[in-house]
N, C-alpha and C. Protein backbone atom coordinates (compact mmCIF):
# COMPACT_ATOMS: atom_id res chain seq x y z
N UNK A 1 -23.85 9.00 34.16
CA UNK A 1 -24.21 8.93 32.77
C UNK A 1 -23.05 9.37 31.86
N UNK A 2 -22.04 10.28 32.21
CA UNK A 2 -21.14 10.95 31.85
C UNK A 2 -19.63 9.67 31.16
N UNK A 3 -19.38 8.79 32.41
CA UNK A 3 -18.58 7.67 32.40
C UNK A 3 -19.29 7.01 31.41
N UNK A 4 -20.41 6.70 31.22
CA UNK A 4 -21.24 5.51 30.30
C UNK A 4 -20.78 6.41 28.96
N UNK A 5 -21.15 7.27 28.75
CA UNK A 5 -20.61 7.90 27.25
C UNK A 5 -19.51 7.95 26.82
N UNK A 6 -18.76 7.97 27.87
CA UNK A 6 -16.93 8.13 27.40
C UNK A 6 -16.48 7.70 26.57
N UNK A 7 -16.47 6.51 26.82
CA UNK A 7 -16.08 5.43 25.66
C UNK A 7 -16.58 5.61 24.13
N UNK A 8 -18.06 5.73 24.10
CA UNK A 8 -19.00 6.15 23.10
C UNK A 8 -17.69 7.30 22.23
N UNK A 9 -17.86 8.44 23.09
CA UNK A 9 -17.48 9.43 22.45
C UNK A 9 -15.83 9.50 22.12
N UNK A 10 -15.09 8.92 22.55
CA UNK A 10 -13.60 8.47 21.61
C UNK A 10 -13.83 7.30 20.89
N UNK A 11 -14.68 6.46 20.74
CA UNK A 11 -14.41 5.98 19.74
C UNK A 11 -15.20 6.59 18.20
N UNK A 12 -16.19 7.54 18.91
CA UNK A 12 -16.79 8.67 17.63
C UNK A 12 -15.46 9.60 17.43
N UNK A 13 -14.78 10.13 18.49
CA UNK A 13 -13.70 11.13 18.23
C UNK A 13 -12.63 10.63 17.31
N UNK A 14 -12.11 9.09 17.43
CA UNK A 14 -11.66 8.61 16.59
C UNK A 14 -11.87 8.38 15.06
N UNK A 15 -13.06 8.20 15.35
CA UNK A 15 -13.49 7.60 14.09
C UNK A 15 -13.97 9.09 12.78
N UNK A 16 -14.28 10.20 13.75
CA UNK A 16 -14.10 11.65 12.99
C UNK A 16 -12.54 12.18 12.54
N UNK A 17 -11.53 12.06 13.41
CA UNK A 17 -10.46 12.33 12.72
C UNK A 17 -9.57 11.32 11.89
N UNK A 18 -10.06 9.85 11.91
CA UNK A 18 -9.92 9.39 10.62
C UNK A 18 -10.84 9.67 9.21
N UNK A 19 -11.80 9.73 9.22
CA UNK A 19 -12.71 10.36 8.11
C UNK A 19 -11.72 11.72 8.04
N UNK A 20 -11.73 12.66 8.31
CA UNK A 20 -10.89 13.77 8.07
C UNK A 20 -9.32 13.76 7.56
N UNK A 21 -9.01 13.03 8.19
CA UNK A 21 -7.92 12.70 7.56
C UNK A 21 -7.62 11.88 5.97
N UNK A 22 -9.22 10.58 5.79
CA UNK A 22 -8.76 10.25 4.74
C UNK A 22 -9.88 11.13 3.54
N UNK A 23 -9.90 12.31 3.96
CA UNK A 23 -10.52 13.05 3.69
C UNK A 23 -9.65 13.94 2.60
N UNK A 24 -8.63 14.12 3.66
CA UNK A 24 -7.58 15.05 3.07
C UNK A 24 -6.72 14.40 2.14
N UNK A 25 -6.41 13.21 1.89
CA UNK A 25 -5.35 12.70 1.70
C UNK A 25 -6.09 12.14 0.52
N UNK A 26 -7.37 11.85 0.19
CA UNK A 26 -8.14 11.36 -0.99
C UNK A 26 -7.94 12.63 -2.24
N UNK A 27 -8.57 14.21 -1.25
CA UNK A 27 -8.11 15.25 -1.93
C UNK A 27 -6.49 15.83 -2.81
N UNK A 28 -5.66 15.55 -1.82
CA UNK A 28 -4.33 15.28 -2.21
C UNK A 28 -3.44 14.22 -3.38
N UNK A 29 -4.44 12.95 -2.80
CA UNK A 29 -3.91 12.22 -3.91
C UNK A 29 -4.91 12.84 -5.08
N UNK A 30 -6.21 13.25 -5.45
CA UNK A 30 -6.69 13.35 -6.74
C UNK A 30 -6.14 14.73 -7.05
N UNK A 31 -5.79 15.18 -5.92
CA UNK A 31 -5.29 16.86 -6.90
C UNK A 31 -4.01 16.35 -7.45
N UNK A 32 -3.02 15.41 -6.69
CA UNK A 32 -2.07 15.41 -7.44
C UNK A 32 -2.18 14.57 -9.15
N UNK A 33 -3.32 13.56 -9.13
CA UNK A 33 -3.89 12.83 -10.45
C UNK A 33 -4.42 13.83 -11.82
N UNK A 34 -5.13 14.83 -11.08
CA UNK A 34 -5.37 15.74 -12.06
C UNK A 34 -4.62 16.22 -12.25
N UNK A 35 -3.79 17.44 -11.86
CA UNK A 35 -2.23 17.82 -12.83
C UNK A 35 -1.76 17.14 -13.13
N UNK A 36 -1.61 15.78 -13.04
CA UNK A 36 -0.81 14.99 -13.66
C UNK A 36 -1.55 14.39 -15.17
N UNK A 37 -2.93 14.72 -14.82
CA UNK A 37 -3.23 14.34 -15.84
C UNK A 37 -3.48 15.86 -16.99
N UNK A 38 -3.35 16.87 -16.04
CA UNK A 38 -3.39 18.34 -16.79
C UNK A 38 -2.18 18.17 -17.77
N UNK A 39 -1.08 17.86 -17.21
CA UNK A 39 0.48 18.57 -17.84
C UNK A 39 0.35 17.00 -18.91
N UNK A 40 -0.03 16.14 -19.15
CA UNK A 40 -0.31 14.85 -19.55
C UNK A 40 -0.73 15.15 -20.85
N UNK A 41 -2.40 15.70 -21.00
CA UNK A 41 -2.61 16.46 -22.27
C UNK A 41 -2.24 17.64 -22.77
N UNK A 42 -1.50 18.37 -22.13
CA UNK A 42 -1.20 19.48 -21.93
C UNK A 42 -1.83 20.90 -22.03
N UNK A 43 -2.79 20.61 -21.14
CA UNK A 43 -4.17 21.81 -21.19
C UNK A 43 -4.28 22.12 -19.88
N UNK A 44 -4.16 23.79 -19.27
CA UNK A 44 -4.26 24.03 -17.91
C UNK A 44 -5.30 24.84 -18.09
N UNK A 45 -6.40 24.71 -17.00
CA UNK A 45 -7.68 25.50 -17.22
C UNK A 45 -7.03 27.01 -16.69
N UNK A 46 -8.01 28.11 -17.16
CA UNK A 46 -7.45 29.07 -17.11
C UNK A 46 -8.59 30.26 -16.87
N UNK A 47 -8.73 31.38 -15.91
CA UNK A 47 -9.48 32.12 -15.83
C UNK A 47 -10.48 31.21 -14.60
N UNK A 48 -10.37 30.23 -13.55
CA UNK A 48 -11.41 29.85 -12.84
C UNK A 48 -11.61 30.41 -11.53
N UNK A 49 -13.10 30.15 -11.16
CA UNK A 49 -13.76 31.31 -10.46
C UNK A 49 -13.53 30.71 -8.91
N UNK A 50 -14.06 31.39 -7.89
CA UNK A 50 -14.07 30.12 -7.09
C UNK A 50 -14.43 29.30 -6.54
N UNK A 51 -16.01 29.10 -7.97
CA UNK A 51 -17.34 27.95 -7.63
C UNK A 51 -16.19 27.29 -8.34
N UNK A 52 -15.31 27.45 -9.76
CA UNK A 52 -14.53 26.09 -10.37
C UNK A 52 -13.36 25.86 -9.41
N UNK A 53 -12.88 26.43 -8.24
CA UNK A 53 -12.29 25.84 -7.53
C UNK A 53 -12.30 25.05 -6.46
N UNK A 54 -14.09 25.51 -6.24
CA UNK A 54 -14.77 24.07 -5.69
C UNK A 54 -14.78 22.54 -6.22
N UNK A 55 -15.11 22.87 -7.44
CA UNK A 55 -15.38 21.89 -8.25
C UNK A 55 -14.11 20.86 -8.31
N UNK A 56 -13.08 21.41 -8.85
CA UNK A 56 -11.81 21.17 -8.72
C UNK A 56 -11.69 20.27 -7.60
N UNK A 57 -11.69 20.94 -6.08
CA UNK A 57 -11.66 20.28 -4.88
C UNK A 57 -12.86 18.81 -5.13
N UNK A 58 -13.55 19.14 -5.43
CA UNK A 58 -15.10 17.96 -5.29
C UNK A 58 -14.08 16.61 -6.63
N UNK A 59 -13.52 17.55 -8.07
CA UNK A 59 -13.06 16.21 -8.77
C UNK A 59 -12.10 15.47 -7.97
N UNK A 60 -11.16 16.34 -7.57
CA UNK A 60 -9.72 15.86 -7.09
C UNK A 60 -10.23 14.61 -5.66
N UNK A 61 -11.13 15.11 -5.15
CA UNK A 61 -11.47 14.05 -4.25
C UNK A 61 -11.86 12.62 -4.45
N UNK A 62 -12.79 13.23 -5.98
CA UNK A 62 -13.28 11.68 -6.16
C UNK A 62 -11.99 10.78 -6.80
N UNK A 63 -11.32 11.73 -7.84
CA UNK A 63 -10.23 11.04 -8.37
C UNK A 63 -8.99 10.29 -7.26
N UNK A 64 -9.18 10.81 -6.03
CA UNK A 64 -8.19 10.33 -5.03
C UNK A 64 -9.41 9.01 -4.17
N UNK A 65 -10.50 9.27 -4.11
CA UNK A 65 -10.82 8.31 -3.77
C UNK A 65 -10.67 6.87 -4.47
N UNK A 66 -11.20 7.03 -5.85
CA UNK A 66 -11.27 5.93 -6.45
C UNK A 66 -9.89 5.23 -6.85
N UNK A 67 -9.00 5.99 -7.27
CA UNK A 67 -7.33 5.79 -7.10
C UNK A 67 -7.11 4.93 -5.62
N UNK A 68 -7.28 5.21 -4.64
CA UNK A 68 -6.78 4.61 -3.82
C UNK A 68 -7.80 3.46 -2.96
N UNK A 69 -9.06 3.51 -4.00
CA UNK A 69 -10.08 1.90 -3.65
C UNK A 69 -9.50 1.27 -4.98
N UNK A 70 -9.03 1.92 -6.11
CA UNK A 70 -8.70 0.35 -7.38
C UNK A 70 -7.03 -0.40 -6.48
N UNK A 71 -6.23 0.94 -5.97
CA UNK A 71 -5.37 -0.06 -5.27
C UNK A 71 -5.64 -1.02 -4.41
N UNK A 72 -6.34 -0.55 -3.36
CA UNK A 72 -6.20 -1.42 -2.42
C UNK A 72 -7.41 -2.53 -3.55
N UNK A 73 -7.70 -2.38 -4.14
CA UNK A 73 -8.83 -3.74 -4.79
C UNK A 73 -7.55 -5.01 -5.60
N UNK A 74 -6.52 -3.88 -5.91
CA UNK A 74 -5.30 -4.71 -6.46
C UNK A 74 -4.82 -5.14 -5.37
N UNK A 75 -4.31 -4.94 -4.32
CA UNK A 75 -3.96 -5.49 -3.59
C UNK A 75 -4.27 -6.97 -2.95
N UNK A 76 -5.99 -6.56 -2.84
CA UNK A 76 -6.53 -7.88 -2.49
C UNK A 76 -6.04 -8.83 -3.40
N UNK A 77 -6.71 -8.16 -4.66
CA UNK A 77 -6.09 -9.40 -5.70
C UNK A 77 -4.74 -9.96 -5.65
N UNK A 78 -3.82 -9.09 -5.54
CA UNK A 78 -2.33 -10.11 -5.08
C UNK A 78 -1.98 -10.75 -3.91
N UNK A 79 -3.24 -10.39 -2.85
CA UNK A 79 -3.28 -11.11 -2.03
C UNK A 79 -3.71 -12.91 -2.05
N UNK A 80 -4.88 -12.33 -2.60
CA UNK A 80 -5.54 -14.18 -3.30
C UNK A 80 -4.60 -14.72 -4.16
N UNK A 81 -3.33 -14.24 -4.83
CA UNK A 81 -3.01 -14.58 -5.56
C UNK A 81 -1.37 -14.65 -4.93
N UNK A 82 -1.08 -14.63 -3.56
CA UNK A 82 -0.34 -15.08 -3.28
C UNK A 82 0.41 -16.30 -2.68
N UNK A 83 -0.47 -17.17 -3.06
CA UNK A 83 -0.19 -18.96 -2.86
C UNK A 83 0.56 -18.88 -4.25
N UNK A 84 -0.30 -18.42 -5.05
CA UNK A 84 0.47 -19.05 -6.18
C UNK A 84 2.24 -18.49 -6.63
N UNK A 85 2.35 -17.00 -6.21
CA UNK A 85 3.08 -15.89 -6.34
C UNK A 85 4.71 -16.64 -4.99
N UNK A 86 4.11 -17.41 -3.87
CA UNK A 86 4.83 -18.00 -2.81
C UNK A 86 5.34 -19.15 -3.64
N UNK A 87 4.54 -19.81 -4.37
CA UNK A 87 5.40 -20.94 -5.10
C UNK A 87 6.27 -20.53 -6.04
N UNK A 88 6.30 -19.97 -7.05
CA UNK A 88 7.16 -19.42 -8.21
C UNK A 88 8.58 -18.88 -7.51
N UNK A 89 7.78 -17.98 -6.27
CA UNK A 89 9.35 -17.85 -5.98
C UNK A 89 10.25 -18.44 -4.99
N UNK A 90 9.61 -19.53 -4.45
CA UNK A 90 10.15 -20.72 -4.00
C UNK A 90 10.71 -21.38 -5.23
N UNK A 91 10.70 -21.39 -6.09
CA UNK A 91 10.83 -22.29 -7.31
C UNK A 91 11.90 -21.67 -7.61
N UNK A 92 12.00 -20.02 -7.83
CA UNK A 92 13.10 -19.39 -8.64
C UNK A 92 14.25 -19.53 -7.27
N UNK A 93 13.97 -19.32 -5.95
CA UNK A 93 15.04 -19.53 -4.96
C UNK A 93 15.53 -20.95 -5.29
N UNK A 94 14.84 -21.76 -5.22
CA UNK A 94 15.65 -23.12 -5.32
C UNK A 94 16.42 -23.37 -6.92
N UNK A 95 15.75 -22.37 -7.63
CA UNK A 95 16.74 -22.97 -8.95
C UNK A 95 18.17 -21.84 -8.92
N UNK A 96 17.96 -20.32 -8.30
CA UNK A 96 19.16 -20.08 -7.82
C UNK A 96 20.46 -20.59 -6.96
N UNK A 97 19.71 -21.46 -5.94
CA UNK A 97 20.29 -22.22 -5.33
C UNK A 97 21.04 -22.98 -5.73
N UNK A 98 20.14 -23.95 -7.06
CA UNK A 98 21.37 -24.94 -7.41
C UNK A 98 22.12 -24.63 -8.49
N UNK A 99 21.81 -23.39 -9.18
CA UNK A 99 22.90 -22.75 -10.19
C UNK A 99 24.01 -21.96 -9.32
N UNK A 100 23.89 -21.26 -8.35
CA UNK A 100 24.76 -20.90 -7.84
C UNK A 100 25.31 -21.88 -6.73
N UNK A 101 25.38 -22.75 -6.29
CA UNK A 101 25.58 -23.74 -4.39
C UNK A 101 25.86 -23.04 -3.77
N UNK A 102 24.69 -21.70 -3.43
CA UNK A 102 24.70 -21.43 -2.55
C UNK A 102 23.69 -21.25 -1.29
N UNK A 103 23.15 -21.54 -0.66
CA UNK A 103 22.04 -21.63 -0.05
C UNK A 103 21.79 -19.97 0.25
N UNK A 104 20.34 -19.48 -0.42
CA UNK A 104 19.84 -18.43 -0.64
C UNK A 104 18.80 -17.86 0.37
N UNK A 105 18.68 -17.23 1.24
CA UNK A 105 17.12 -16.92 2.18
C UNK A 105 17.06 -15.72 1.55
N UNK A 106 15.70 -15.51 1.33
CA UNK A 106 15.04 -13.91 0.71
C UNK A 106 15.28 -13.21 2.17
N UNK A 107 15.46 -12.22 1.73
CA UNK A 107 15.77 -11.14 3.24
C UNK A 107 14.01 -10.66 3.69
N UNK A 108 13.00 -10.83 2.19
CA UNK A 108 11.46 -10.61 3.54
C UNK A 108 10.24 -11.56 3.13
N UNK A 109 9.39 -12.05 3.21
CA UNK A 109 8.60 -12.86 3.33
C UNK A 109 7.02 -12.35 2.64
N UNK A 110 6.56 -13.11 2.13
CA UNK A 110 5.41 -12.17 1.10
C UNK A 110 3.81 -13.03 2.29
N UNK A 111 3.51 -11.99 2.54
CA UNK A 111 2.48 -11.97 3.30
C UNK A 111 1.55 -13.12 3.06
N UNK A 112 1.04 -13.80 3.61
CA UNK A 112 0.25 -14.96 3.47
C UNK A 112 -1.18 -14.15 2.79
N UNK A 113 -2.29 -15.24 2.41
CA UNK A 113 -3.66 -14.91 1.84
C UNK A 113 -4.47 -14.89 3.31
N UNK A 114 -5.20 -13.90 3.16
CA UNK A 114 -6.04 -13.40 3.98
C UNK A 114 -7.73 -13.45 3.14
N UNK A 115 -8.40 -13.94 4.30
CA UNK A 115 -9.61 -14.31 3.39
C UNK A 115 -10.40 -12.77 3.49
N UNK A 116 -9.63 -11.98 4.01
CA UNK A 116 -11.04 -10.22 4.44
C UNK A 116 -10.16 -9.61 3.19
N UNK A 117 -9.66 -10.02 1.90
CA UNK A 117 -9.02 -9.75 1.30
C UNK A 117 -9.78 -9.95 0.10
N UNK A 118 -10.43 -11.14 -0.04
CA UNK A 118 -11.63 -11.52 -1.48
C UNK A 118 -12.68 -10.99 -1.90
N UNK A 119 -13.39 -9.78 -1.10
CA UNK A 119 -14.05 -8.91 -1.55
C UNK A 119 -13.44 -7.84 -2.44
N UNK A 120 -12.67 -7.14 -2.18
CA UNK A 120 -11.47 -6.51 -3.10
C UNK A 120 -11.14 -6.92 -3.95
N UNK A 121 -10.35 -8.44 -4.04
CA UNK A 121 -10.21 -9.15 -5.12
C UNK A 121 -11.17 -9.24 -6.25
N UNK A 122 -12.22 -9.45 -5.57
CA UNK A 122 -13.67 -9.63 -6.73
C UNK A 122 -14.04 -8.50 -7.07
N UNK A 123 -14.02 -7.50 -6.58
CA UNK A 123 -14.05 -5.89 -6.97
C UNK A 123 -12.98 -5.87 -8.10
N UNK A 124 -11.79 -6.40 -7.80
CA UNK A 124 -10.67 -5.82 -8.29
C UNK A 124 -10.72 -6.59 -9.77
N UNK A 125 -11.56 -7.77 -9.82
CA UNK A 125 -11.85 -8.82 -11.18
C UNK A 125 -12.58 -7.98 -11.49
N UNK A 126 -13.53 -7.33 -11.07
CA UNK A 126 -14.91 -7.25 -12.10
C UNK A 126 -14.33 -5.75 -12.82
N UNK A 127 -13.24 -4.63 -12.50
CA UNK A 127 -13.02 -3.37 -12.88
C UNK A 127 -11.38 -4.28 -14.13
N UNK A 128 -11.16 -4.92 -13.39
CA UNK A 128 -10.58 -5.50 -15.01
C UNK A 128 -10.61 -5.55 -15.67
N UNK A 129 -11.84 -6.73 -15.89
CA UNK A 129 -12.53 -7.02 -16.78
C UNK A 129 -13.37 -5.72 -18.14
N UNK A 130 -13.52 -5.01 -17.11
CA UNK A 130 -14.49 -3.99 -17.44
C UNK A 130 -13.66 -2.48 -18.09
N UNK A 131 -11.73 -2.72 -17.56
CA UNK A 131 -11.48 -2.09 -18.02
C UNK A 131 -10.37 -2.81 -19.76
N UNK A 132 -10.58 -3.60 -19.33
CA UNK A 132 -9.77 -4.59 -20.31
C UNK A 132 -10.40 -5.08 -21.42
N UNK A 133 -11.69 -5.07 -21.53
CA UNK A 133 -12.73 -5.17 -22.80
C UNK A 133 -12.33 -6.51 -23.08
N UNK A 134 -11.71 -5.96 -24.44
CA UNK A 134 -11.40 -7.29 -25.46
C UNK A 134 -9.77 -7.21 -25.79
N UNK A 135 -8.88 -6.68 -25.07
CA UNK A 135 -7.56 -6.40 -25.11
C UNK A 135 -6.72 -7.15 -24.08
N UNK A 136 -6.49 -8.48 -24.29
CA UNK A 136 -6.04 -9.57 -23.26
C UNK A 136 -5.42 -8.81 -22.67
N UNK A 137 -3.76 -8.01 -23.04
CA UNK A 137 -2.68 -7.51 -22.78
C UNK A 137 -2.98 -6.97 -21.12
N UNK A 138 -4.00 -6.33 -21.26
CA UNK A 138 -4.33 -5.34 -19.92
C UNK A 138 -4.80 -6.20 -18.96
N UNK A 139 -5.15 -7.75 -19.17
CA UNK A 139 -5.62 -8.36 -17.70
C UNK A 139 -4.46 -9.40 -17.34
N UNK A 140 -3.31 -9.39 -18.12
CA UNK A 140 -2.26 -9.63 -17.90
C UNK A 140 -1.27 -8.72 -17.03
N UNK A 141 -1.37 -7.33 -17.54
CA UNK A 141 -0.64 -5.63 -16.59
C UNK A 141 -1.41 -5.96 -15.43
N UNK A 142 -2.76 -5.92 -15.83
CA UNK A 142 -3.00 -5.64 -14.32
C UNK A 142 -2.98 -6.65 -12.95
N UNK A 143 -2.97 -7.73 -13.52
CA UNK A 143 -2.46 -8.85 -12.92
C UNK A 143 -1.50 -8.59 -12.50
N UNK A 144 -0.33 -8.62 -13.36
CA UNK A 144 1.25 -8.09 -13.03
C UNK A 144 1.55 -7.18 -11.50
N UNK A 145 0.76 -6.04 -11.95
CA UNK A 145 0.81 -4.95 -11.24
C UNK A 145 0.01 -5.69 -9.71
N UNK A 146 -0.89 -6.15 -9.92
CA UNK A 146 -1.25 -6.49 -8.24
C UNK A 146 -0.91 -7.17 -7.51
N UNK A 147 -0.24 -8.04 -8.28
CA UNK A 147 1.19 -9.45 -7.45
C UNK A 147 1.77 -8.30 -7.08
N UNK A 148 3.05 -7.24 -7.74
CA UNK A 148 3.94 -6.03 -7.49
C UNK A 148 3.29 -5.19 -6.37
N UNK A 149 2.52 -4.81 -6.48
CA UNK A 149 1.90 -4.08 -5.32
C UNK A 149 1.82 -5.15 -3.71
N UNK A 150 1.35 -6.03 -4.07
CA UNK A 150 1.16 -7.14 -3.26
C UNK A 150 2.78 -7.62 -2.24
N UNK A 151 3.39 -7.22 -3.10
CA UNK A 151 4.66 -7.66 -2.92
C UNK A 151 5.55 -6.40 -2.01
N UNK A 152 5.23 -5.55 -2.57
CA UNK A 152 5.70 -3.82 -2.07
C UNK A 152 5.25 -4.02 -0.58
N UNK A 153 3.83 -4.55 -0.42
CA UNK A 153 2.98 -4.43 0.94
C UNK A 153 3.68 -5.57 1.81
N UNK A 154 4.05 -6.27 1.05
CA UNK A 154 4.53 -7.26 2.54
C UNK A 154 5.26 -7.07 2.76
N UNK A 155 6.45 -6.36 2.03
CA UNK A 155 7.91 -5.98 2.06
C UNK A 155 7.66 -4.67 3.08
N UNK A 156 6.50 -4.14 3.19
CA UNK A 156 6.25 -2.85 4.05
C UNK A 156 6.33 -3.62 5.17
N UNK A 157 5.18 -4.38 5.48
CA UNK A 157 4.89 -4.83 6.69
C UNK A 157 5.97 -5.61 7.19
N UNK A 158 6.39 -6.50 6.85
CA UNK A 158 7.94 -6.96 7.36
C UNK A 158 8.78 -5.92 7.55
N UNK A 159 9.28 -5.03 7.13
CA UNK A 159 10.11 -3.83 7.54
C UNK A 159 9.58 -2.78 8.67
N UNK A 160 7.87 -3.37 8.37
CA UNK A 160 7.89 -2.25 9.53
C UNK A 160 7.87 -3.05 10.95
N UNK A 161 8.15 -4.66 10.98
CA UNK A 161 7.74 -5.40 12.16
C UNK A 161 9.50 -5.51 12.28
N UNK A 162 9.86 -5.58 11.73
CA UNK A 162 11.65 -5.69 12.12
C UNK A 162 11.74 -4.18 12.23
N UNK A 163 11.60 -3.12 11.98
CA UNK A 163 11.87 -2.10 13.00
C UNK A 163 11.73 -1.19 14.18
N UNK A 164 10.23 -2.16 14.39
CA UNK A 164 9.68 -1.99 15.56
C UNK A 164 10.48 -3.19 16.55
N UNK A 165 11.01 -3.91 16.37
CA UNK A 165 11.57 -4.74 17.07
C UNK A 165 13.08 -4.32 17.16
N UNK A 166 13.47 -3.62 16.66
CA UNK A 166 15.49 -2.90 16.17
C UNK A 166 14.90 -2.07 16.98
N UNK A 167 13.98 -1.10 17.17
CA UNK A 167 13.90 0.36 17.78
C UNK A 167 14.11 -0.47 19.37
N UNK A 168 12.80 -1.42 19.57
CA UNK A 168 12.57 -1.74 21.42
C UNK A 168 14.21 -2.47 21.83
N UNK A 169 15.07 -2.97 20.73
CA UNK A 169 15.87 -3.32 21.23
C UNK A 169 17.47 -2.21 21.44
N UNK A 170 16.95 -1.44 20.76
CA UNK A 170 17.84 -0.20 20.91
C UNK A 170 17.27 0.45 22.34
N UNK A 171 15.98 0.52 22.23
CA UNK A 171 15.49 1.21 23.83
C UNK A 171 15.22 0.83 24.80
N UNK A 172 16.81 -0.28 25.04
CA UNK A 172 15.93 -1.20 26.04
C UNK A 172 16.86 -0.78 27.11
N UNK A 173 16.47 -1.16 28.25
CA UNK A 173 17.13 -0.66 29.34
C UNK A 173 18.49 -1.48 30.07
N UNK A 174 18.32 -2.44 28.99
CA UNK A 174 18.98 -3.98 29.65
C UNK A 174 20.48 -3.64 28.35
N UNK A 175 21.48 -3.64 29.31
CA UNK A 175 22.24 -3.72 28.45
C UNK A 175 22.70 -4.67 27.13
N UNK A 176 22.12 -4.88 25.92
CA UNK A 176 22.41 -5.93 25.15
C UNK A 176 23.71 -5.70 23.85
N UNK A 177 24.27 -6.71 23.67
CA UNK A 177 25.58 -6.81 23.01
C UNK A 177 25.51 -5.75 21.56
N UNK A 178 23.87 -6.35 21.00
CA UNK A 178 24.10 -6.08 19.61
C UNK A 178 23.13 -4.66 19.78
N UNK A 179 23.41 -3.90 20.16
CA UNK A 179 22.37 -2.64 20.47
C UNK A 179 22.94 -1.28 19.05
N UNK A 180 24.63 -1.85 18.98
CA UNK A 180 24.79 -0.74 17.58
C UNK A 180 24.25 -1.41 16.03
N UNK A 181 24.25 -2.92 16.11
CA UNK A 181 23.77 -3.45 14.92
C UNK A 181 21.58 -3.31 14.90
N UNK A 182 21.60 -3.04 15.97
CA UNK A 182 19.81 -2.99 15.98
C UNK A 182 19.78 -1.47 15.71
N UNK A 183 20.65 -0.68 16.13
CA UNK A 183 20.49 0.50 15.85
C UNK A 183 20.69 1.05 14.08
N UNK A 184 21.52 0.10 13.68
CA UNK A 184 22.20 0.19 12.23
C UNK A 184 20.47 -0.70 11.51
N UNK A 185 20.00 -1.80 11.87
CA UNK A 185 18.31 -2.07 11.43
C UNK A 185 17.58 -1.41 11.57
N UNK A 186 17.31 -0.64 12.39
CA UNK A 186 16.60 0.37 12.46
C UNK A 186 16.30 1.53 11.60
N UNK A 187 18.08 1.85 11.08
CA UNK A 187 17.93 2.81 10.39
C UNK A 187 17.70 2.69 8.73
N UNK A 188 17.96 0.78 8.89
CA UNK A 188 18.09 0.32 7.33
C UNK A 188 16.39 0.45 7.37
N UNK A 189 15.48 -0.40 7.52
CA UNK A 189 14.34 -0.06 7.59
C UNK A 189 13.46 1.20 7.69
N UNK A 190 13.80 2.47 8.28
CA UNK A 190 13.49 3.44 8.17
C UNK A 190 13.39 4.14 6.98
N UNK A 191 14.66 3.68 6.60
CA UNK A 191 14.56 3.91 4.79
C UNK A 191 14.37 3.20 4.21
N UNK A 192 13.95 2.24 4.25
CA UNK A 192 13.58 1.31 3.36
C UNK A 192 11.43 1.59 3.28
N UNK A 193 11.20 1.99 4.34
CA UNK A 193 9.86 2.42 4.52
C UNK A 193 9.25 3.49 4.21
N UNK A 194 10.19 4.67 4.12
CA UNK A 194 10.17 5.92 3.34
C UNK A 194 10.22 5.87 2.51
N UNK A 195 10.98 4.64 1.46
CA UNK A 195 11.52 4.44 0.13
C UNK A 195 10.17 4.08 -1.21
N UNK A 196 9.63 2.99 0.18
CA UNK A 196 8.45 2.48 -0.49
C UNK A 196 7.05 3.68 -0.14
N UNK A 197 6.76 3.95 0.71
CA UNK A 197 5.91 5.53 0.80
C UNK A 197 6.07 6.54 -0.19
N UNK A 198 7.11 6.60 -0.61
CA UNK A 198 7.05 7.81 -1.37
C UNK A 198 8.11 7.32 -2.77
């Protein structure tokens, strides 16, 4: 009976230290939203007990939660919206191309549309809308901003699939020619992945 649960219980063990983790990191990002939004108006609460430093913990959480569901809701959206985002800059490569003669390849590739992506998207329309009223300007930003984000993410994921491929070819056992130039990708991507993280 012991073997029959195993499985059961790492994928519960798993699935508890991810909740915990984005547990912490929801807290983190909203504590860092609230001082930012403290030093912003410039009012620091003062004299709190340590039921208001509960409280504190309980805002900062929600503020890190919802911060990091409107992104990823932008995201989707620049996801759906990357057919169109793949043509433009096919368009601007080829008109570089023939202003400069030089034949141009983008060094990373913008992630194709994913359809587990349109629920977000439609999340990510309806808080638009809702935050954009009657002020066009803002469903234009935020548009803006979720192609940009959209764009950040594929540029992640391509950097992080070319340096998982520079690392195995640096650690490979087989002697290969270009092992100091995979080692030199490796390290370009490393920072380039830290760059965009933080």
């Amino acid at each position: 009976m012991k073997a029959a649960l195993s499985p059961f219980e790492s994928v519960t063990d798993s699935l508890m230290k991810m909740a915990a983790a984005g547990l912490k990191f929801s807290i983190a990002l909203g504590s860092a939203c609230v001082i930012l939004y403290c030093i912003r108006i410039g009012h620091f609460p003062q004299g709190l007990a340590l039921g208001d430093g509960l409280l504190f913990l309980l805002a900062a959480g929600c503020f890190g939660f919802l911060y990091a569901f409107f992104t990823a809701s932008l995201i989707g959206l620049g996801s759906c919206l990357s057919p169109l985002t793949n043509q433009v800059l096919k368009f601007f490569s080829w008109a570089t191309t023939r202003i400069r003669r030089k034949n141009i390849k983008p060094l990373y590739e913008i992630e194709p549309f994913k359809w587990s992506s349109t629920p977000f998207a439609a999340l990510s329309i309806v808080m638009i809308i809702v935050l954009g009223g009657n002020d066009y300007s803002v469903y234009v930003k935020l548009s803006a901003v979720a192609v940009m984000l959209h764009m950040l993410y594929s540029v992640a994921i391509e950097a992080n699939k070319e340096l998982r491929t520079a690392q195995s070819l640096q650690d490979s056992i087989i002697d290969i020619p270009d092992r100091g130039k995979a080692a030199a990708q490796a390290s370009k991507h490393k920072k380039l992945i830290t760059l965009l993280l933080f």
